[in-house]
Protein backbone atom coordinates (compact mmCIF):
# COMPACT_ATOMS: atom_id res chain seq x y z
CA UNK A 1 -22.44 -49.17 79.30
CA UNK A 2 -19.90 -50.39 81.87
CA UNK A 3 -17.89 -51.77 79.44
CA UNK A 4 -16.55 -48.57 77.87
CA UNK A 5 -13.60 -47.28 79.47
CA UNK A 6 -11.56 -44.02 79.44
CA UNK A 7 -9.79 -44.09 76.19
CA UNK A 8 -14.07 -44.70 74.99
CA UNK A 9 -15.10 -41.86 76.86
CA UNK A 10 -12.06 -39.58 75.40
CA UNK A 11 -13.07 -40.51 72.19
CA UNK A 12 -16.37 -39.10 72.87
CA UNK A 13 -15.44 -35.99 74.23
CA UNK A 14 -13.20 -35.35 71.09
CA UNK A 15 -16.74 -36.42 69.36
CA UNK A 16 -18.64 -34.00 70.95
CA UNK A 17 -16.20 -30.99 70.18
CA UNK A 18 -15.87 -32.45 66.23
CA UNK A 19 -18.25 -35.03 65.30
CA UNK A 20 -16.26 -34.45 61.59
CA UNK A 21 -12.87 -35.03 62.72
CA UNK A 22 -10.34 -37.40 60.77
CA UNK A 23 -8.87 -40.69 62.02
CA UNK A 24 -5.74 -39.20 62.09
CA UNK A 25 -6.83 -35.98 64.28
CA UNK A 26 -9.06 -38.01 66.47
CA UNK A 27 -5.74 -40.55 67.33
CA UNK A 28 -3.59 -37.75 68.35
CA UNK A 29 -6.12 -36.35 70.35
CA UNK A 30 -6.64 -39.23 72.49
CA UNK A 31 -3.27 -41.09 72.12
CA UNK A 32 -4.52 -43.74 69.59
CA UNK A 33 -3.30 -44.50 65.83
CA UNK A 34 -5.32 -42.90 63.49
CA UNK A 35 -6.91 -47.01 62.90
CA UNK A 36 -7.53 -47.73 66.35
CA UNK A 37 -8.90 -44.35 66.65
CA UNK A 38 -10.83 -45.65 63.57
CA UNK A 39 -11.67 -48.63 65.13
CA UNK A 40 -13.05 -47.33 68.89
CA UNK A 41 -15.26 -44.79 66.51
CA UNK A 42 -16.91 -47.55 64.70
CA UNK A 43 -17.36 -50.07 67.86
CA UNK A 44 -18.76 -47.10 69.49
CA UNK A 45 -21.38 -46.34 66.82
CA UNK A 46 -22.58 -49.89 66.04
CA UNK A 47 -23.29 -50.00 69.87
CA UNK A 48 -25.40 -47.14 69.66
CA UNK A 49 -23.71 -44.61 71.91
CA UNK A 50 -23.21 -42.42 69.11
CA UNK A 51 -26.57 -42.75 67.35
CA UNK A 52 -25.56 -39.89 64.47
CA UNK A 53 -23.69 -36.78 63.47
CA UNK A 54 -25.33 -33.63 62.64
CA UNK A 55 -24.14 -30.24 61.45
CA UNK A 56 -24.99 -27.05 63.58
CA UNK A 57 -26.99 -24.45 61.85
CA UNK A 58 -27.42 -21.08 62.72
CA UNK A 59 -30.89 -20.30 62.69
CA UNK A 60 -30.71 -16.86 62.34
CA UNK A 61 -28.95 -17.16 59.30
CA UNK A 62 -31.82 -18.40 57.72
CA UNK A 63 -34.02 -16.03 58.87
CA UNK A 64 -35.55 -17.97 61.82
CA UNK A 65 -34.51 -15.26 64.63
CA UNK A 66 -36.76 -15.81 67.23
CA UNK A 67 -37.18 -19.40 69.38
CA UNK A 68 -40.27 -19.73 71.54
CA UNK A 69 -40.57 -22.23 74.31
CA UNK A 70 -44.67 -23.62 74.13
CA UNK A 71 -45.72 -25.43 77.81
CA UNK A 72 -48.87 -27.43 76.88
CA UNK A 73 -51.51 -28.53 78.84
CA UNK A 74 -53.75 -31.32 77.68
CA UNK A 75 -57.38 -31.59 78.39
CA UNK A 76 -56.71 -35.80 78.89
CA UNK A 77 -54.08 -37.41 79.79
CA UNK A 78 -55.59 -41.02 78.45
CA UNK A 79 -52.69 -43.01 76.56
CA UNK A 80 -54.50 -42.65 73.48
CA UNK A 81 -55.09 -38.86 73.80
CA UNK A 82 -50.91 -38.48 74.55
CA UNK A 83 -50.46 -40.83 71.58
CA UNK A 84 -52.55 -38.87 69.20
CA UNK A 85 -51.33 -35.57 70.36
CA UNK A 86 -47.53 -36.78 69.46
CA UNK A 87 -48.59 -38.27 66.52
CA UNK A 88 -50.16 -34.47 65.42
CA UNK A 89 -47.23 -32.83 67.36
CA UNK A 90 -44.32 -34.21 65.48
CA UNK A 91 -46.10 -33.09 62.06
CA UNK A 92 -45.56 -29.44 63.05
CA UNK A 93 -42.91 -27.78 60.41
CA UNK A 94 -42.49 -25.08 63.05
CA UNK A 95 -41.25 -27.63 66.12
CA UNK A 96 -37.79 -28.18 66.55
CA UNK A 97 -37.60 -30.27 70.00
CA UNK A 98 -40.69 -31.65 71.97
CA UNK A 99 -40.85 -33.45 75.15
CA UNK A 100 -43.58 -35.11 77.89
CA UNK A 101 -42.92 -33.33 80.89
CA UNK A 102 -43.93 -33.68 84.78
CA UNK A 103 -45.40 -30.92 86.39
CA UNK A 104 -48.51 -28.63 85.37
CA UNK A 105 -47.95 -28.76 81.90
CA UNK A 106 -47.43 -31.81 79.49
CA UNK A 107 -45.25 -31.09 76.70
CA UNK A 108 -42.62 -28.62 76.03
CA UNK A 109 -41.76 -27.32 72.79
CA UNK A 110 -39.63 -25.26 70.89
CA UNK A 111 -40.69 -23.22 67.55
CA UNK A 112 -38.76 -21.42 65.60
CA UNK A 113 -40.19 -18.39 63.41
CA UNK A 114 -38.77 -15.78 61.91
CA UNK A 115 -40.86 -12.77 63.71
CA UNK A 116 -44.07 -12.32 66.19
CA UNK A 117 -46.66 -11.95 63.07
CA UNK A 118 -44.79 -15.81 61.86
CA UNK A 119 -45.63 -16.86 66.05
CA UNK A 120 -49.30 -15.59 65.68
CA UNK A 121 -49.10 -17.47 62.58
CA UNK A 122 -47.70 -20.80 63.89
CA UNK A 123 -50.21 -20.08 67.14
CA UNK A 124 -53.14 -20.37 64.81
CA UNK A 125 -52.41 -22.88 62.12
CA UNK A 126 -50.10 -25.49 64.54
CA UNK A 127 -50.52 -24.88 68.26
CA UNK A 128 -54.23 -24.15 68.71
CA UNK A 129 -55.33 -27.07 65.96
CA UNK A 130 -53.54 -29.91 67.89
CA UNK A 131 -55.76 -32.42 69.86
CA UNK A 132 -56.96 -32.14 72.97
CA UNK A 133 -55.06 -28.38 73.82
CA UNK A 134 -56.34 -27.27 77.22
CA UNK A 135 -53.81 -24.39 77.16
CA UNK A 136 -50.75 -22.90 75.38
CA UNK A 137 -48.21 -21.06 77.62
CA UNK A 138 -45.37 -19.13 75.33
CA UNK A 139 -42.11 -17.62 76.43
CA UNK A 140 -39.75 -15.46 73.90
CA UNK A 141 -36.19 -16.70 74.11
CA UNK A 142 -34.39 -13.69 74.68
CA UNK A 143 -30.70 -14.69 74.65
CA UNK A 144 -28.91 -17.81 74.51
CA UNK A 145 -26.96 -18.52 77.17
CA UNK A 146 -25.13 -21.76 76.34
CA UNK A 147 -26.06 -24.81 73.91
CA UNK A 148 -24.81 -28.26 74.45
CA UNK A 149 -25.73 -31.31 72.79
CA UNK A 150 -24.29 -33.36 76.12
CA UNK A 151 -23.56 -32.23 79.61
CA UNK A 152 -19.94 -32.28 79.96
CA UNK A 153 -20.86 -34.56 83.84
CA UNK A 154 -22.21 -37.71 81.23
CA UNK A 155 -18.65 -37.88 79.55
CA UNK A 156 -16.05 -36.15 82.44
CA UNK A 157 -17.20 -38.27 85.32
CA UNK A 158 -15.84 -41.21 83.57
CA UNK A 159 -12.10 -39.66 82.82
């Protein structure tokens, strides 16, 4: 994407803070009318650097207090054994985010339930009847720290 430049990557960072803002706040946050403002949004999106807006929701809020974070281990690692397991994976009602990782495990997940009887629950009905589970590793989310949908380094090193 070399050819965005900084007035692009202000944009974004506005974006990133309030993916709902108007045309007319977005311009006099970066120094743009509210149509060229407008106009860098929609160039942006049709590019596919901003691939979608989303609204936060707070979990807890709907009664989903506790976040787990599930390292997998696979018994194969055979392309169609990873295929089939993300084909079951991404049917899971409980999964919020999965990922192929390096290291000793395979995937990393995150599951959302409301209490430790709802994780025994998910354990049993999700996690242990996906293919090819060698092991299941699970770690309580105690506190959040921080939550950011980008690093502030992918937009700031371009300002």
């Amino acid at each position: 994407m070399n050819d965005l430049d900084r007035t692009d990557f202000r944009v974004l960072r506005s974006l990133v803070v309030d993916g709902r803002a108007a045309d007319v706040a977005l311009g006099d946050q970066v120094n743009l009318s509210s149509t060229a403002a407008a106009r860098r949004r929609k160039i942006l999106e049709d590019k596919g650097v901003i691939s979608g807006y989303s609204a936060v929701i707070d979990q807890k809020m709907l009664g989903y207090s506790i976040t787990v974070l599930v390292l997998i281990e696979l018994s194969s690692q055979a392309e169609s054994k990873l295929m089939e397991f993300e084909r079951a994976v991404i049917e899971c009602p409980s999964m919020s985010f999965c990922s192929f990782i390096s290291g000793e495990n395979d995937f990393m997940m995150l599951i959302n339930v409301r209490s430790f009887d709802d994780y025994d629950r998910v354990y049993r009905k999700e996690l242990s009847n996906l293919p090819y589970v060698a092991k299941i590793r699970s770690s309580f989310l105690l506190r959040e720290v921080a939550r950011r949908r980008v690093a502030p380094v992918v937009i700031e090193d371009r300002l």
